[in-house]
N, C-alpha and C. Protein backbone atom coordinates (compact mmCIF):
# COMPACT_ATOMS: atom_id res chain seq x y z
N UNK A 1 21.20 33.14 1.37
CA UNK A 1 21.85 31.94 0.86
C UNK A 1 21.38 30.70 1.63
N UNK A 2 21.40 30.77 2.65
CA UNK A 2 20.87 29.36 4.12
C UNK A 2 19.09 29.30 3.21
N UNK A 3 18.82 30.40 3.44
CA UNK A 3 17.13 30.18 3.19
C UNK A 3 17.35 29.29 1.72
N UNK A 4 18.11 29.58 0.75
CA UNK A 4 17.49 28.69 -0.67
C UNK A 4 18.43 27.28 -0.69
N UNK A 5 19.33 27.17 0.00
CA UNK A 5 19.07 25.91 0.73
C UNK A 5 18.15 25.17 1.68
N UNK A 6 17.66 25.76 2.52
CA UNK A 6 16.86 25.18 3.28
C UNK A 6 15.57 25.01 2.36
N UNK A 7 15.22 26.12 1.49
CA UNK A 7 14.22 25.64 0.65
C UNK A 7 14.25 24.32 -0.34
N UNK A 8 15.67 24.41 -0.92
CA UNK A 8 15.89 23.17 -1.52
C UNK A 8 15.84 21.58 -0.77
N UNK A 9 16.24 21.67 0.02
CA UNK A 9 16.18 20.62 0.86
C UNK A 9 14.94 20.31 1.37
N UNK A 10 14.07 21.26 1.63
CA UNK A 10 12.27 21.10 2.13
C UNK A 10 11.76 20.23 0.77
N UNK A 11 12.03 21.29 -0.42
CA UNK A 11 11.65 20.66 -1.74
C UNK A 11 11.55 19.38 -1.83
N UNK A 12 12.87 18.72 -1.60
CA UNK A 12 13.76 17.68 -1.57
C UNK A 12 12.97 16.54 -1.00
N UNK A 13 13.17 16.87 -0.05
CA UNK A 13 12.40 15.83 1.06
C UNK A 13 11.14 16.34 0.71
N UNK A 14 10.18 16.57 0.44
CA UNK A 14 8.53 16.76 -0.01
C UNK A 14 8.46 15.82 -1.09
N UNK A 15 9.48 15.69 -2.34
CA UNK A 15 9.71 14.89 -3.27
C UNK A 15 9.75 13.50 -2.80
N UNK A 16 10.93 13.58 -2.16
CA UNK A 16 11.02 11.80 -1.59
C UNK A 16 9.48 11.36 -1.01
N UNK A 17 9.08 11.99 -0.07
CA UNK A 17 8.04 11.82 0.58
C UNK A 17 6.82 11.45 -0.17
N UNK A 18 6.79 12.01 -0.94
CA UNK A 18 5.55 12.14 -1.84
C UNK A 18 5.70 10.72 -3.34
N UNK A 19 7.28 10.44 -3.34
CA UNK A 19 7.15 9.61 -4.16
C UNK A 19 7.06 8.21 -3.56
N UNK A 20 7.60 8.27 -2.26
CA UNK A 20 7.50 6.79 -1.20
C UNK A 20 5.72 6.48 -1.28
N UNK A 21 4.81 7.77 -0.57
CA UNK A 21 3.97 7.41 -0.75
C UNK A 21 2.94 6.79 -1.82
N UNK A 22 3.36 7.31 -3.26
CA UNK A 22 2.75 6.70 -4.47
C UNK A 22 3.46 5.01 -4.52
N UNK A 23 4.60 5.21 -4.09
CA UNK A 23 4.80 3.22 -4.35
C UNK A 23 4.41 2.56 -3.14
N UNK A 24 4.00 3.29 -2.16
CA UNK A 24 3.39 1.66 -0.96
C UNK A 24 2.29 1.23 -1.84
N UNK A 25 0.89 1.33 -2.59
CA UNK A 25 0.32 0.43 -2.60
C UNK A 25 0.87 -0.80 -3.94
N UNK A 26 1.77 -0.25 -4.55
CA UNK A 26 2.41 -1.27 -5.65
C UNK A 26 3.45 -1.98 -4.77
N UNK A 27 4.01 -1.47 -4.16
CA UNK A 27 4.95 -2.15 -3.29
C UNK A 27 4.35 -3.07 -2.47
N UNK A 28 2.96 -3.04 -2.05
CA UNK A 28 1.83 -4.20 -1.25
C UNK A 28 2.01 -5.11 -2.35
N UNK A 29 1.14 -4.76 -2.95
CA UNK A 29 0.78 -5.57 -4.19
C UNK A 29 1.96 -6.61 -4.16
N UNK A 30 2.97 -5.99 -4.72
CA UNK A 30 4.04 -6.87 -4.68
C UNK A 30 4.55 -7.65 -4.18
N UNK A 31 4.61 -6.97 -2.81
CA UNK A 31 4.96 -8.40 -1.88
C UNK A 31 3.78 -9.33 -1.36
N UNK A 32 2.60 -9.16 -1.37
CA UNK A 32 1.68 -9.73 -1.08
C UNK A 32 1.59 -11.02 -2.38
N UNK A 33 1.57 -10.57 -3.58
CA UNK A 33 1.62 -11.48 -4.35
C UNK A 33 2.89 -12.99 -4.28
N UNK A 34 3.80 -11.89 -4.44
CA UNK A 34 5.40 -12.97 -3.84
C UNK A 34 5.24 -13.55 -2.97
N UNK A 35 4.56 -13.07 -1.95
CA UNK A 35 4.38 -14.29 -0.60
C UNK A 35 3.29 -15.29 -0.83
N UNK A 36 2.75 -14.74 -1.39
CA UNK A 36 1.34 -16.49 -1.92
C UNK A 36 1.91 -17.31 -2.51
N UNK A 37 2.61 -16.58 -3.72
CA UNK A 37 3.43 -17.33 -4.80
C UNK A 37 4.37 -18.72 -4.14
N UNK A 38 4.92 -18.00 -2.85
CA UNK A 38 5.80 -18.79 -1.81
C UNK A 38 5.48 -20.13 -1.72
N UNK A 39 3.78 -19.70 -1.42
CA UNK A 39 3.13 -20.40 -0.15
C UNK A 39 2.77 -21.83 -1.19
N UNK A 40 2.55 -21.23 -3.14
CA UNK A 40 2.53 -22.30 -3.77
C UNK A 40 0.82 -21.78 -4.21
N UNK A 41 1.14 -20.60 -4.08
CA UNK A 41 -0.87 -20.11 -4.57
C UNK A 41 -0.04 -19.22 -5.77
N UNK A 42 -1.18 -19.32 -6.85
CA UNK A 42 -0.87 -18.61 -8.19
C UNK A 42 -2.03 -17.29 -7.90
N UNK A 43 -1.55 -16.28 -8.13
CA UNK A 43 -2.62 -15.10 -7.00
C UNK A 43 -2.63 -13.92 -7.84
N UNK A 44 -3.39 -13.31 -8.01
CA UNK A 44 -3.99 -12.29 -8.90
C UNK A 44 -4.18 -11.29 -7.93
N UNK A 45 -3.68 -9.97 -8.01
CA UNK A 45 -4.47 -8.33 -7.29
C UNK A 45 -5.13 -7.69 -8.50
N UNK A 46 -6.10 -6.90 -8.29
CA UNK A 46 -6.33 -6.35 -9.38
C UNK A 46 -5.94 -4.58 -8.52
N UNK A 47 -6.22 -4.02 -7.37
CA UNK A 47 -5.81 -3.10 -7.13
C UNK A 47 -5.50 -3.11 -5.69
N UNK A 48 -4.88 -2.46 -5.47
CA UNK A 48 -4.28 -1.65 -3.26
C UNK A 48 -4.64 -0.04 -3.84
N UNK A 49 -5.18 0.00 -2.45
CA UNK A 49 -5.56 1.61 -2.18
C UNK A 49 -4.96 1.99 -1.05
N UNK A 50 -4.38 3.44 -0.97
CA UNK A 50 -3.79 3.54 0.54
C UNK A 50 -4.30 5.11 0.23
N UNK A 51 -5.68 5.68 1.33
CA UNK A 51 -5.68 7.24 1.34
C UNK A 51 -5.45 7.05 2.52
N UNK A 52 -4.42 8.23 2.83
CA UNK A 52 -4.30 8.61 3.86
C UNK A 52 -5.28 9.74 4.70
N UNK A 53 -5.93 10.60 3.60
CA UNK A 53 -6.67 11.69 3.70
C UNK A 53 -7.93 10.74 4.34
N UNK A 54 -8.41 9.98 3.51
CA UNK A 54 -9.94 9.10 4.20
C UNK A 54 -9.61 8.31 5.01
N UNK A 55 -8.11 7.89 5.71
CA UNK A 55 -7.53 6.60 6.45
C UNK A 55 -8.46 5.54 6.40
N UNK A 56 -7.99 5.19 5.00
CA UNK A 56 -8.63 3.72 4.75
C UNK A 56 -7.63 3.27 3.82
N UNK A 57 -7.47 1.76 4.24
CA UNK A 57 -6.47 0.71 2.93
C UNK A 57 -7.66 0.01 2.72
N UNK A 58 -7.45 -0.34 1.58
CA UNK A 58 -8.03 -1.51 0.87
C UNK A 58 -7.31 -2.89 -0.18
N UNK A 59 -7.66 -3.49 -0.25
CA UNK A 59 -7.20 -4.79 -1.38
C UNK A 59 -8.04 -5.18 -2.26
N UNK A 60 -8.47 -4.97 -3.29
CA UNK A 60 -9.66 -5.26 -3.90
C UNK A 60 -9.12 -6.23 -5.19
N UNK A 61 -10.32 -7.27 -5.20
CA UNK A 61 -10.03 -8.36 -6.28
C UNK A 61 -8.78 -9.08 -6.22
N UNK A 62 -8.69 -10.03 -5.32
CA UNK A 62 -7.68 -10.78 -4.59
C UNK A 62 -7.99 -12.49 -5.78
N UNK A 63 -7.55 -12.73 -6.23
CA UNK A 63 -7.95 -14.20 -6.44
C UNK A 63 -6.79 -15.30 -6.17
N UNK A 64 -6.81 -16.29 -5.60
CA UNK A 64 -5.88 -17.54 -5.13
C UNK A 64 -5.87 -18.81 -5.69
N UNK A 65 -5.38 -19.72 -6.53
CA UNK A 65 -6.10 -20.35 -6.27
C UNK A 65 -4.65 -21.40 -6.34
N UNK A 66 -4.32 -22.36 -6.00
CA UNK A 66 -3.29 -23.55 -5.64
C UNK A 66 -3.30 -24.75 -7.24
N UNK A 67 -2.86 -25.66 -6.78
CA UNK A 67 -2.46 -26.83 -8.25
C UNK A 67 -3.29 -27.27 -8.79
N UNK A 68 -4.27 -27.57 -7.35
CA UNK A 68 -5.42 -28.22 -7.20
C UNK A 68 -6.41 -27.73 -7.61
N UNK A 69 -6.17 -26.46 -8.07
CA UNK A 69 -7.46 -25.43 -8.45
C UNK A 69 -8.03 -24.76 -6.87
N UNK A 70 -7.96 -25.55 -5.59
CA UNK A 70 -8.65 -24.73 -4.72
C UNK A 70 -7.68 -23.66 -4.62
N UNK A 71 -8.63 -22.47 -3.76
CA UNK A 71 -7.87 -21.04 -3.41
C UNK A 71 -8.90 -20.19 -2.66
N UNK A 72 -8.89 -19.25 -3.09
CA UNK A 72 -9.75 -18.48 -2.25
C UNK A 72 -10.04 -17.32 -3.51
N UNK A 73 -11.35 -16.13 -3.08
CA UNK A 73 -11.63 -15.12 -4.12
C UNK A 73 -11.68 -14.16 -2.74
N UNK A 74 -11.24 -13.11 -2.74
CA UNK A 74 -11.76 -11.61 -2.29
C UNK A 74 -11.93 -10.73 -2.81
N UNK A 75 -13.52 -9.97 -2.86
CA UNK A 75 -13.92 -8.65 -3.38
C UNK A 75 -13.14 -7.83 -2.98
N UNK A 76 -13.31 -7.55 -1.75
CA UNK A 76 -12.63 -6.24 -0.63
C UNK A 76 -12.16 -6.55 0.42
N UNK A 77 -10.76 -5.89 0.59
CA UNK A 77 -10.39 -6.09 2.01
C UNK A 77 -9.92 -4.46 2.23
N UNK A 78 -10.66 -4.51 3.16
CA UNK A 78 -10.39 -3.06 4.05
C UNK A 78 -10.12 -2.78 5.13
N UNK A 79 -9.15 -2.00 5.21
CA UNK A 79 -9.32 -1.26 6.43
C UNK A 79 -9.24 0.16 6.78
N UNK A 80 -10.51 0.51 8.07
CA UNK A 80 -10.22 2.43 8.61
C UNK A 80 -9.57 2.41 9.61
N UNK A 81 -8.65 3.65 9.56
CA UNK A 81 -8.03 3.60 10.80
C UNK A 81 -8.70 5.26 10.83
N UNK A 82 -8.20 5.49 12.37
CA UNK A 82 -8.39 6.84 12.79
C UNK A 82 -7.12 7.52 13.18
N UNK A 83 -6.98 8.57 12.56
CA UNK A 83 -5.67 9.51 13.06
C UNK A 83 -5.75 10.30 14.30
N UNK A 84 -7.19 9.96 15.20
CA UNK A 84 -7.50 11.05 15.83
C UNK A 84 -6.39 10.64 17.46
N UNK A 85 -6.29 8.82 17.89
CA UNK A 85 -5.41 8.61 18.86
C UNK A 85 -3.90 9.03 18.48
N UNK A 86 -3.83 8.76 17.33
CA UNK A 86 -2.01 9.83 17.02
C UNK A 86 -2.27 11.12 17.79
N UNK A 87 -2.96 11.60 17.01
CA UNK A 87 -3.08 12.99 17.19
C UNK A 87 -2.88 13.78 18.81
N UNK A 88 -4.02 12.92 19.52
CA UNK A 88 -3.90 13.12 21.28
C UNK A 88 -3.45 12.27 22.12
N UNK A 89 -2.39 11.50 21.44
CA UNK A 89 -1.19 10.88 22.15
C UNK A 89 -1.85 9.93 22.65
């Protein structure tokens, strides 16, 4: 009886886990956009990448641009991290 609870609850939490991770890069998106918007920039994403497996984020196709028409364009923004200093403390 303990074990198919404890299984349910592993389940459980694997679920949550797994669904947190599919909304961080929409959840970037999101607030990244809202905060330009703030700043008074009309701002376009076209995608966020988050692997954890390749530890790399990315931002790709960023466009900015203000009242004035100036702004800014980004192809790619990336970054690698390494899991290997987690790993050995």
């Amino acid at each position: 009886m303990k074990a198919r609870i404890f299984t349910k609850i592993l389940l459980a939490l694997i679920v949550i886990v797994v669904i947190c991770l599919a909304l961080i890069p929409t959840t970037i998106k999101w607030l990244a956009t809202d905060w330009l918007t703030q700043q008074g920039l009309d701002t376009h994403i076209n995608d966020v990448d988050l692997s954890l497996l390749d530890s790399r984020f990315s931002i790709n196709g960023i466009k900015s641009t203000n009242q004035q028409g100036k702004g800014f364009q980004l192809g790619e923004f990336a970054i690698d991290f390494s899991w290997a200093p987690l790993r050995d403390n």
